[in-house]
C-alpha atoms as a PDB file:
ATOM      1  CA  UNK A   1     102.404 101.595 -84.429  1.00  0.00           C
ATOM      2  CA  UNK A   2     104.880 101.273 -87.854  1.00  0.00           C
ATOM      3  CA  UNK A   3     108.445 100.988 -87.274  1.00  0.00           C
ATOM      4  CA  UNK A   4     110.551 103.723 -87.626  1.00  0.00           C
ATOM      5  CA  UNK A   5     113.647 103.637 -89.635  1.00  0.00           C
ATOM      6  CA  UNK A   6     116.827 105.612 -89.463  1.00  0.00           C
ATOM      7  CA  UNK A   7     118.159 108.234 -92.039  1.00  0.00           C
ATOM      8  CA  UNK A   8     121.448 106.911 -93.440  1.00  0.00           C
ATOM      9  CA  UNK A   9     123.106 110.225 -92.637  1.00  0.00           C
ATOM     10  CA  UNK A  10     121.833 111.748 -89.624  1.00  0.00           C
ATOM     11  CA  UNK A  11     120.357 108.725 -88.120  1.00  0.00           C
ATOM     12  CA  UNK A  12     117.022 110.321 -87.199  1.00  0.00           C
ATOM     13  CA  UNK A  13     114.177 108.149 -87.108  1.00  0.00           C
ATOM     14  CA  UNK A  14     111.425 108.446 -89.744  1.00  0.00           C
ATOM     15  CA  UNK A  15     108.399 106.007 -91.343  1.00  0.00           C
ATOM     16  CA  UNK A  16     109.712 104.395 -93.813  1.00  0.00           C
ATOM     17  CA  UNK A  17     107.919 106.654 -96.639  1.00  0.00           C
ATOM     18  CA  UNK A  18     109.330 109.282 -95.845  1.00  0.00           C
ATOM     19  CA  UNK A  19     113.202 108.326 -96.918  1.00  0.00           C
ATOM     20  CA  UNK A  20     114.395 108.536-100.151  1.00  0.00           C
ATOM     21  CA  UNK A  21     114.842 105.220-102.236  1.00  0.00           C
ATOM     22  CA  UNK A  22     118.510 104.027-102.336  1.00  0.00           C
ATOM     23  CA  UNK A  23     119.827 106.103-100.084  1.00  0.00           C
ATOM     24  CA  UNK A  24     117.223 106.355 -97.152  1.00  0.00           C
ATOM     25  CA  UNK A  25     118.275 110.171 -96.172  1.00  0.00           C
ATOM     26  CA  UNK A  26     115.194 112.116 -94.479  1.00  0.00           C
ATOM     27  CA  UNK A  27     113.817 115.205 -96.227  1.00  0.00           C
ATOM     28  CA  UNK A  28     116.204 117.480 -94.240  1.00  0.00           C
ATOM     29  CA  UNK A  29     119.287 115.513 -95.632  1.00  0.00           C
ATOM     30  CA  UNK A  30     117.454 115.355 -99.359  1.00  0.00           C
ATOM     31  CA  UNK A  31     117.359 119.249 -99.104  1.00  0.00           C
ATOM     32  CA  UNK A  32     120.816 120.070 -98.402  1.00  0.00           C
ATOM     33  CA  UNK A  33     122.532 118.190-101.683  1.00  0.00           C
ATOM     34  CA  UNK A  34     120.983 118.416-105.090  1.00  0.00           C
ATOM     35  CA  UNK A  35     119.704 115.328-106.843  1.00  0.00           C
ATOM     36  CA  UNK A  36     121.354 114.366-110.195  1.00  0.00           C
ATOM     37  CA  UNK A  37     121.371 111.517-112.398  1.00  0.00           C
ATOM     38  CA  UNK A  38     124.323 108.918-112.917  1.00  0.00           C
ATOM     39  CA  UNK A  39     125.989 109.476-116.176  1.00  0.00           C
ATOM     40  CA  UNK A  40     125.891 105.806-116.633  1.00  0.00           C
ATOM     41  CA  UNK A  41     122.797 103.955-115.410  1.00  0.00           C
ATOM     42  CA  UNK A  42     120.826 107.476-115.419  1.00  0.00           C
ATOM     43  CA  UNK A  43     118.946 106.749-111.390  1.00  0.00           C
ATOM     44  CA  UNK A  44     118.600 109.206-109.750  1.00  0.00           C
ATOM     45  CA  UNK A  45     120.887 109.557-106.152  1.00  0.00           C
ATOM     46  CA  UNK A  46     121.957 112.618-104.252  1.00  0.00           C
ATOM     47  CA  UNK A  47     125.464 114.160-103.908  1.00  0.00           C
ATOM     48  CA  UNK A  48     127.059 113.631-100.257  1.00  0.00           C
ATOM     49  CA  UNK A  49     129.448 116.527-100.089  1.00  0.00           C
ATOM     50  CA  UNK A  50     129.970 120.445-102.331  1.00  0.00           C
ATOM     51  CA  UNK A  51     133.090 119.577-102.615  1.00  0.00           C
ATOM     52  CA  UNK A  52     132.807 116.147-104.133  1.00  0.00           C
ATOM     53  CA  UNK A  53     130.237 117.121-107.422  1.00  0.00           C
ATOM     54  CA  UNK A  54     130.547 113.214-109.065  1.00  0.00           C
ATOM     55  CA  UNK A  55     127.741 112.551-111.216  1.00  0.00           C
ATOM     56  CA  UNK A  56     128.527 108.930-111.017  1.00  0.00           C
ATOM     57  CA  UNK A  57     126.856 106.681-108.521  1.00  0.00           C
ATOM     58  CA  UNK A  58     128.114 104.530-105.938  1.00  0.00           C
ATOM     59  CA  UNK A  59     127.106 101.633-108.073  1.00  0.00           C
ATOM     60  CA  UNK A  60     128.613 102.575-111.197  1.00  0.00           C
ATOM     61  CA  UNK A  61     131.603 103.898-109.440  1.00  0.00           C
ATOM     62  CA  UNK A  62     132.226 100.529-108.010  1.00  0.00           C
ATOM     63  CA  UNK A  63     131.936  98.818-110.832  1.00  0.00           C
ATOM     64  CA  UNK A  64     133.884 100.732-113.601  1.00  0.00           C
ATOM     65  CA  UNK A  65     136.563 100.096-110.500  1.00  0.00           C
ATOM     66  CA  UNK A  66     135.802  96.871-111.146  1.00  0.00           C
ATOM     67  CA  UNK A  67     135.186  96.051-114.470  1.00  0.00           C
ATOM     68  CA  UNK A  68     136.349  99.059-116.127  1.00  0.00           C
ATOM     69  CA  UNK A  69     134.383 101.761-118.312  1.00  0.00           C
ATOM     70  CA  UNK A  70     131.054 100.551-119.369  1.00  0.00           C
ATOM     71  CA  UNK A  71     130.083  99.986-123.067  1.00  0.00           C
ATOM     72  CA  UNK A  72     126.068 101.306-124.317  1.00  0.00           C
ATOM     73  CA  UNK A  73     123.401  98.556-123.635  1.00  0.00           C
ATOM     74  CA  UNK A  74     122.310  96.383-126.604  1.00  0.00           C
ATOM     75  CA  UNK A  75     118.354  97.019-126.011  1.00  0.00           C
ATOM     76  CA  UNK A  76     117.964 100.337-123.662  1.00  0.00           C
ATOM     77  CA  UNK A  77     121.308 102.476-125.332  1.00  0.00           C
ATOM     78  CA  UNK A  78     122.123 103.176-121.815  1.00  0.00           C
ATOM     79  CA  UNK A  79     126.024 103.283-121.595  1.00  0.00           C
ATOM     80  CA  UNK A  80     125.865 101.058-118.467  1.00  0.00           C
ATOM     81  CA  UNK A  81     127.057  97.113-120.032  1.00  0.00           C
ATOM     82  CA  UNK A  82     129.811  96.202-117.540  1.00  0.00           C
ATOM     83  CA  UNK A  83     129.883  92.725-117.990  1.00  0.00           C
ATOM     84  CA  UNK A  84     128.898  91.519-121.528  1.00  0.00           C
ATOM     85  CA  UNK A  85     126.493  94.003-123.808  1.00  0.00           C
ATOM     86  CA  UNK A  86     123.478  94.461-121.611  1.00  0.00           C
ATOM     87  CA  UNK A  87     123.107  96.718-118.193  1.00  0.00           C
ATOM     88  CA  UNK A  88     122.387  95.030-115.240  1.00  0.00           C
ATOM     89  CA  UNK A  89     118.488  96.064-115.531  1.00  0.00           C
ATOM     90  CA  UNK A  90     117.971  94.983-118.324  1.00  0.00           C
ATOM     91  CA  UNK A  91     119.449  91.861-117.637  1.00  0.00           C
ATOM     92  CA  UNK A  92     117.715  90.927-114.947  1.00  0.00           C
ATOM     93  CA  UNK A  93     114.670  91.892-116.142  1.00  0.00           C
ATOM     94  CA  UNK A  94     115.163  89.726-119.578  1.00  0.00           C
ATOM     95  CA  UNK A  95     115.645  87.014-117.319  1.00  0.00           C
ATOM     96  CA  UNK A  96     112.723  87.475-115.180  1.00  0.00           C
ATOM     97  CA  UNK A  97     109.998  88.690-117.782  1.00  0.00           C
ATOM     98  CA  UNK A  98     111.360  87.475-121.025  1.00  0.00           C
ATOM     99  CA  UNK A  99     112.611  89.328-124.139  1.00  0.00           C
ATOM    100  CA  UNK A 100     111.892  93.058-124.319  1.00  0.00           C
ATOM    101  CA  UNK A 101     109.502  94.719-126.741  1.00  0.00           C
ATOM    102  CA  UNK A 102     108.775  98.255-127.702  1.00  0.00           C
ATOM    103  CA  UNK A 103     108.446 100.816-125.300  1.00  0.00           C
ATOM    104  CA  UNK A 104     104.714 102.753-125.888  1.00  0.00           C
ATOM    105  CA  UNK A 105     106.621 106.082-124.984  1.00  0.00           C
ATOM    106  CA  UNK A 106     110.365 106.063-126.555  1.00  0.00           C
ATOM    107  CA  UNK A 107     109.261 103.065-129.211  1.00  0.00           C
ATOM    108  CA  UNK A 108     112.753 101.518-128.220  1.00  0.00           C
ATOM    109  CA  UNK A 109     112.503  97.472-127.919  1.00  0.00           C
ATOM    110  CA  UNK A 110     113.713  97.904-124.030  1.00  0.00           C
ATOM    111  CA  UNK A 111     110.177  97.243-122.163  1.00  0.00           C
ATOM    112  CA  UNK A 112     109.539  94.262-120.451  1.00  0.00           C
ATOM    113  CA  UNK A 113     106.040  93.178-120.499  1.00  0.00           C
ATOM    114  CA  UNK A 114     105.056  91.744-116.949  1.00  0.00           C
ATOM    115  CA  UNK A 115     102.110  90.426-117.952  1.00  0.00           C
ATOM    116  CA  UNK A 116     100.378  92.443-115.174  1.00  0.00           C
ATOM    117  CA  UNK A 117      97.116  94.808-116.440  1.00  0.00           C
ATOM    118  CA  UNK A 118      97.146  96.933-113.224  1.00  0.00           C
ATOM    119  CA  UNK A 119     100.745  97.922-113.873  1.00  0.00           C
ATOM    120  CA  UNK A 120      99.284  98.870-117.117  1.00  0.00           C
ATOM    121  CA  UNK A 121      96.700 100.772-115.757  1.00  0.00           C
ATOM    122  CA  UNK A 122      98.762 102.618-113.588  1.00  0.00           C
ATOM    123  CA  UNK A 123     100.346 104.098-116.402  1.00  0.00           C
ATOM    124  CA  UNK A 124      97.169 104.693-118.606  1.00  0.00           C
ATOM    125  CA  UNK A 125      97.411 100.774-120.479  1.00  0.00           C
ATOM    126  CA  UNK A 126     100.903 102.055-121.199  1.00  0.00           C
ATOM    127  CA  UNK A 127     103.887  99.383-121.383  1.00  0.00           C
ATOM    128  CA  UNK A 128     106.610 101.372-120.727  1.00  0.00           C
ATOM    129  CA  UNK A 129     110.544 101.095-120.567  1.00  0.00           C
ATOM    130  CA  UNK A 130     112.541 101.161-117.341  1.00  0.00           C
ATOM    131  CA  UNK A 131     113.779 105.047-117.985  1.00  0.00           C
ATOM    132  CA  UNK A 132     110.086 106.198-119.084  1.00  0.00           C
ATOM    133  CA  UNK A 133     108.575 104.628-116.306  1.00  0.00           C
ATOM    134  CA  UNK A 134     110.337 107.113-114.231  1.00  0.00           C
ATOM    135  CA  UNK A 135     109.675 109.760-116.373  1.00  0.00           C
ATOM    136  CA  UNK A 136     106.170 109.456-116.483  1.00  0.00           C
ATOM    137  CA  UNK A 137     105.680 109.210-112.391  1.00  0.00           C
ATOM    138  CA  UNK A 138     108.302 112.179-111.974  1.00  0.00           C
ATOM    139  CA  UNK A 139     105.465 113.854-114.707  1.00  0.00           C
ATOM    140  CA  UNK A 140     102.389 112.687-112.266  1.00  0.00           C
ATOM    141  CA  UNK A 141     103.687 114.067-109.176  1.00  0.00           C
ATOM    142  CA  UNK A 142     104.180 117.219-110.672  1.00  0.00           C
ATOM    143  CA  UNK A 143     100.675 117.463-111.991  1.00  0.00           C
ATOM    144  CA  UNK A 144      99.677 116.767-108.849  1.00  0.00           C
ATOM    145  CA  UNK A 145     101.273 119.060-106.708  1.00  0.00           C
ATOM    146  CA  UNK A 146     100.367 121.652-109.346  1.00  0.00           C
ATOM    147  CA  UNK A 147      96.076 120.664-109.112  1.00  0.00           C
ATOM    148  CA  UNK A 148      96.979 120.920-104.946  1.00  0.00           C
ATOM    149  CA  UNK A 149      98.450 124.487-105.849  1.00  0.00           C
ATOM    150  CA  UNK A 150      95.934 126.110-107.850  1.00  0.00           C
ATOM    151  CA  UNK A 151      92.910 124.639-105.421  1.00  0.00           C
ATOM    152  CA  UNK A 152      94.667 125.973-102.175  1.00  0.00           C
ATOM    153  CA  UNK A 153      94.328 129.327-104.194  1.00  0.00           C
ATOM    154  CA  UNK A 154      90.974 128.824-105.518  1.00  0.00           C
ATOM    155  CA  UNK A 155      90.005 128.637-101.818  1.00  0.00           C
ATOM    156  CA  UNK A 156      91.884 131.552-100.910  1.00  0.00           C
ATOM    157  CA  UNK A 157      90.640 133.490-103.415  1.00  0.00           C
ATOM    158  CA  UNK A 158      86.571 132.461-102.629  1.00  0.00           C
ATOM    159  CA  UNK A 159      88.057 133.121 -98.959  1.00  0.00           C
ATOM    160  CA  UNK A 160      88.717 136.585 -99.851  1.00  0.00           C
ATOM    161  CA  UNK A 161      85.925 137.263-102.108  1.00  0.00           C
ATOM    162  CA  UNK A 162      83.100 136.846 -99.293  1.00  0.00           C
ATOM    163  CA  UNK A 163      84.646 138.820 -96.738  1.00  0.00           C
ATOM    164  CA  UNK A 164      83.689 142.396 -98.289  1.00  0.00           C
ATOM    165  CA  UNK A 165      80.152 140.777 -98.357  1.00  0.00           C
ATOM    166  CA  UNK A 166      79.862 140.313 -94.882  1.00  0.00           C
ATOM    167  CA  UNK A 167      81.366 143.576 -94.190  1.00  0.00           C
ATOM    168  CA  UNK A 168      78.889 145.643 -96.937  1.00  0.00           C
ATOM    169  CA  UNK A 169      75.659 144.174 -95.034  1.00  0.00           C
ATOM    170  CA  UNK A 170      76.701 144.527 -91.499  1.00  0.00           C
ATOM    171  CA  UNK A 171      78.227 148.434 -92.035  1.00  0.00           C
ATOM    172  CA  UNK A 172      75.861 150.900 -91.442  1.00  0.00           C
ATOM    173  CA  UNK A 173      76.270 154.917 -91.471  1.00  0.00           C
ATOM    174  CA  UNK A 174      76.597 156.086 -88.264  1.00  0.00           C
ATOM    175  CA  UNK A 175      74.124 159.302 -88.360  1.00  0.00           C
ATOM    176  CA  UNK A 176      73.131 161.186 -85.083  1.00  0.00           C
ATOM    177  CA  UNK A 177      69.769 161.286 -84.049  1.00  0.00           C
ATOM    178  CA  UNK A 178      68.799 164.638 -84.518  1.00  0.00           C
ATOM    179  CA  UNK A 179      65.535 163.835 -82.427  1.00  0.00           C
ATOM    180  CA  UNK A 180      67.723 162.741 -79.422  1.00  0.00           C
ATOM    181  CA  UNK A 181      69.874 165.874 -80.004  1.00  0.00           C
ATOM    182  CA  UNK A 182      66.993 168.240 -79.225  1.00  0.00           C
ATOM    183  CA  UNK A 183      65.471 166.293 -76.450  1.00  0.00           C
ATOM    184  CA  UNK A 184      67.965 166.161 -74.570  1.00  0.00           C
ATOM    185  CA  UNK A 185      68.193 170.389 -74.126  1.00  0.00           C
ATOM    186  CA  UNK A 186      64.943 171.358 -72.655  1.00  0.00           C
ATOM    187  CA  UNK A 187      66.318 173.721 -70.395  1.00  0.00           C
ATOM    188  CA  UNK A 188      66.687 176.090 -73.355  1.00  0.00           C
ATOM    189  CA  UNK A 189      63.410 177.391 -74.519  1.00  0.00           C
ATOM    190  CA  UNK A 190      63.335 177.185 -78.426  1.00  0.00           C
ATOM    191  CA  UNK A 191      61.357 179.935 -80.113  1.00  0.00           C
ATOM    192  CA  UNK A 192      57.232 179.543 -81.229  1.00  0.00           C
ATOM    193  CA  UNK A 193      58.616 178.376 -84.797  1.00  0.00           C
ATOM    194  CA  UNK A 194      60.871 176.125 -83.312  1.00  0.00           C
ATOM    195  CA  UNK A 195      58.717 174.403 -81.092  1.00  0.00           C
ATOM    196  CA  UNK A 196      56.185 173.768 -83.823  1.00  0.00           C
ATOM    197  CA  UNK A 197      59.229 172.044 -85.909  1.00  0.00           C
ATOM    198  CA  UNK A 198      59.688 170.294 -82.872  1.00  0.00           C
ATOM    199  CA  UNK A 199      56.493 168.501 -82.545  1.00  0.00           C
ATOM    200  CA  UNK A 200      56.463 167.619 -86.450  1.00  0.00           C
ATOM    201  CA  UNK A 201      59.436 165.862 -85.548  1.00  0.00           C
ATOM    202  CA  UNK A 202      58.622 164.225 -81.999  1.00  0.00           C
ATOM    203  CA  UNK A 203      55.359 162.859 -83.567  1.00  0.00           C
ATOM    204  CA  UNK A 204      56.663 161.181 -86.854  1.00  0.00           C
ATOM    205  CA  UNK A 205      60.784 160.960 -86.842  1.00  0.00           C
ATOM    206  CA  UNK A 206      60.578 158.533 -89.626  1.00  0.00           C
ATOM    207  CA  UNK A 207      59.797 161.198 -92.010  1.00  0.00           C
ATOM    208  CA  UNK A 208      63.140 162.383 -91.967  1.00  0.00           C
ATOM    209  CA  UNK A 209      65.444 160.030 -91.720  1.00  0.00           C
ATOM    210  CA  UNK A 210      63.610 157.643 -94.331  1.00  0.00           C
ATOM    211  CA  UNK A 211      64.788 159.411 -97.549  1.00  0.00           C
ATOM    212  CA  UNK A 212      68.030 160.479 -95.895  1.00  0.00           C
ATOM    213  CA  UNK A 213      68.631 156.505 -94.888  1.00  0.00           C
ATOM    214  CA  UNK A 214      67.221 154.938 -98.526  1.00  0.00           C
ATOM    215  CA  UNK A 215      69.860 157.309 -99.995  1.00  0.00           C
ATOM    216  CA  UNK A 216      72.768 155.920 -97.968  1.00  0.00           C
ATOM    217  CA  UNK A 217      72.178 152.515 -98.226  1.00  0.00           C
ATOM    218  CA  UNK A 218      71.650 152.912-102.107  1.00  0.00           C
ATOM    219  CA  UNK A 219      75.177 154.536-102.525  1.00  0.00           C
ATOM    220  CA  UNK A 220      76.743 151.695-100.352  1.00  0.00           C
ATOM    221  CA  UNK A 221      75.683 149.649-102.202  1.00  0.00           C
ATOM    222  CA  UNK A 222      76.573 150.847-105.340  1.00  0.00           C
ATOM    223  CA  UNK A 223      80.008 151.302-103.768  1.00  0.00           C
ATOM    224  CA  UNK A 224      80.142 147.646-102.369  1.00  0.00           C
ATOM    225  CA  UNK A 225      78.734 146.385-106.139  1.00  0.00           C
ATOM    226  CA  UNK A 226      81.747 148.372-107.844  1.00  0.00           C
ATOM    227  CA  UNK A 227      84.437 147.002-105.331  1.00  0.00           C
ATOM    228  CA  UNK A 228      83.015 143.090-105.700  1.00  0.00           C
ATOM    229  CA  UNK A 229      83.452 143.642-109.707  1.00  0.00           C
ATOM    230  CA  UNK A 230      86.615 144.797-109.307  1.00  0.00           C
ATOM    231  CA  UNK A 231      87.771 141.943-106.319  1.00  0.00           C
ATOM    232  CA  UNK A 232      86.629 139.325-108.410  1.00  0.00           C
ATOM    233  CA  UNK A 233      88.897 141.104-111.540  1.00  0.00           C
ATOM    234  CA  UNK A 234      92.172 141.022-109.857  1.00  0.00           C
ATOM    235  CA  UNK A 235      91.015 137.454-108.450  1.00  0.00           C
ATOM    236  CA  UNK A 236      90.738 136.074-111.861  1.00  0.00           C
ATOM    237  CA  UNK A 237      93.710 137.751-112.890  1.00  0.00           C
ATOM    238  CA  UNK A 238      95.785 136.523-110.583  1.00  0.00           C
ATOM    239  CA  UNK A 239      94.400 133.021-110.733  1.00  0.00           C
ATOM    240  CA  UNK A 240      95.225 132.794-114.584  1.00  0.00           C
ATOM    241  CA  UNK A 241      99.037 134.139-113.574  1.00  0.00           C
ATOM    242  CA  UNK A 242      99.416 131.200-111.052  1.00  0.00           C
ATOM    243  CA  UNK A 243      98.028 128.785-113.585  1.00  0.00           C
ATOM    244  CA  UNK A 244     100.528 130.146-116.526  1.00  0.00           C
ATOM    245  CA  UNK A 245     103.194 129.912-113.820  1.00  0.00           C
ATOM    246  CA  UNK A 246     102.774 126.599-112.731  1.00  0.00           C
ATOM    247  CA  UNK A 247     101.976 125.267-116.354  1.00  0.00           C
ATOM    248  CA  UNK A 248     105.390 126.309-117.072  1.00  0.00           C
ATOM    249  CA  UNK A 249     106.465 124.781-113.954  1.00  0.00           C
ATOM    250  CA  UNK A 250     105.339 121.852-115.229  1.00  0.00           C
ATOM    251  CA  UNK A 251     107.062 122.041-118.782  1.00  0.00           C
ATOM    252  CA  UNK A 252     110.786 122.284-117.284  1.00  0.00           C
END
């Protein structure tokens, strides 16, 4: 069984996916505070308190107590040099990977080139800076929670579209049976011309009901024809409405 690990605000245990990065809260904690980006190192973290609406993190709040107000970085522009003119990223990743080249998104010589091709091909052979990395998952999650969206309605739409099927072949017109009807009265004594009807219709039934029945089952389904059409209308329609919505979900 994995290990469980503790939210750093409620102390509820969760798997370990399930906490944020950086500050391990659980999704109940994520939910109640709204996730902003530092005005220095731009990571993301999520405000503790409505009263306290920083949009500094801890980090950077510790350090400009530190070392004072931070000047812009000499390869990724990010106003987050502390000590000397490069943020700590980018300074440990010059030191780690070598010196930075241009970023395939932003074309800003801050990427560090790790020399690893399934990184790459993670992000479509992309090398990509520290800040469009981030960009560019926050993009794929998105797009996937938007393909999960529209296919849950696809299948509730094809759902919805064979149920009047299954209800057109299985109704049937409920008609009495006239033959039954006058059976079941022989005490009274129908008239000569009445009892000669009577025998037309004992000895073939069919004859009557087999026009009568062709005709009802041809206007239902006419009438079942006419409501599919229109079903599978206002099915489209609405599917192209929930894919215009969540494109421009997508977009902001």
């Amino acid at each position: 069984m994995a290990g469980l690990f503790a939210c750093s605000r409620c102390f509820t245990r969760h798997p370990f996916e399930e906490l944020s990065p950086g500050q391990q809260l659980c999704k109940d904690c994520r939910g109640s505070f709204p996730v902003v980006k530092c005005t220095f190192c731009r990571s993301e973290f999520q405000q503790e308190s409505k009263a306290n609406t920083t949009t500094i993190c801890k980090k950077c709040e510790a350090n400009v107590k530190q070392y004072g107000k931070p000047t812009a970085c000499e390869y990724c522009n990010l106003i987050a040099a502390f000590v000397g003119n490069k943020c700590l990223k980018c300074h440990n990743s010059e030191k780690k990977y070598g010196l930075p080249v241009n970023c395939d998104q932003c074309k800003q010589k801050c990427a560090f080139d790790r020399k690893d091709e399934e990184v790459k091909r993670k992000f479509d052979g992309k090398l990509l800076c520290w800040e469009c990395t981030t960009s560019y998952k926050k993009s794929k999650s998105k797009q996937a929670d938007t393909t999960k969206h529209v296919a849950k309605l696809k299948e509730k739409s094809q759902h919805h579209h064979k149920k009047p099927k299954e209800s057109g072949h299985n109704k049937r017109p409920n008609r009495p049976d006239v033959t039954k009807m006058i059976l079941e009265e022989p005490s009274q004594q129908p008239p000569p011309s009445k009892i000669q009807r009577l025998s037309t219709i004992t000895r073939d039934p069919l004859d009557i009901h087999s026009s009568e029945h062709v005709i009802a089952i041809t206007d239902l389904k006419e009438q079942i024809n006419s409501l599919q059409k229109q079903l599978s209308q206002k099915d489209q329609q609405l599917l192209a409405k929930e894919k215009q919505v969540c494109c421009l979900n997508v977009c902001n």
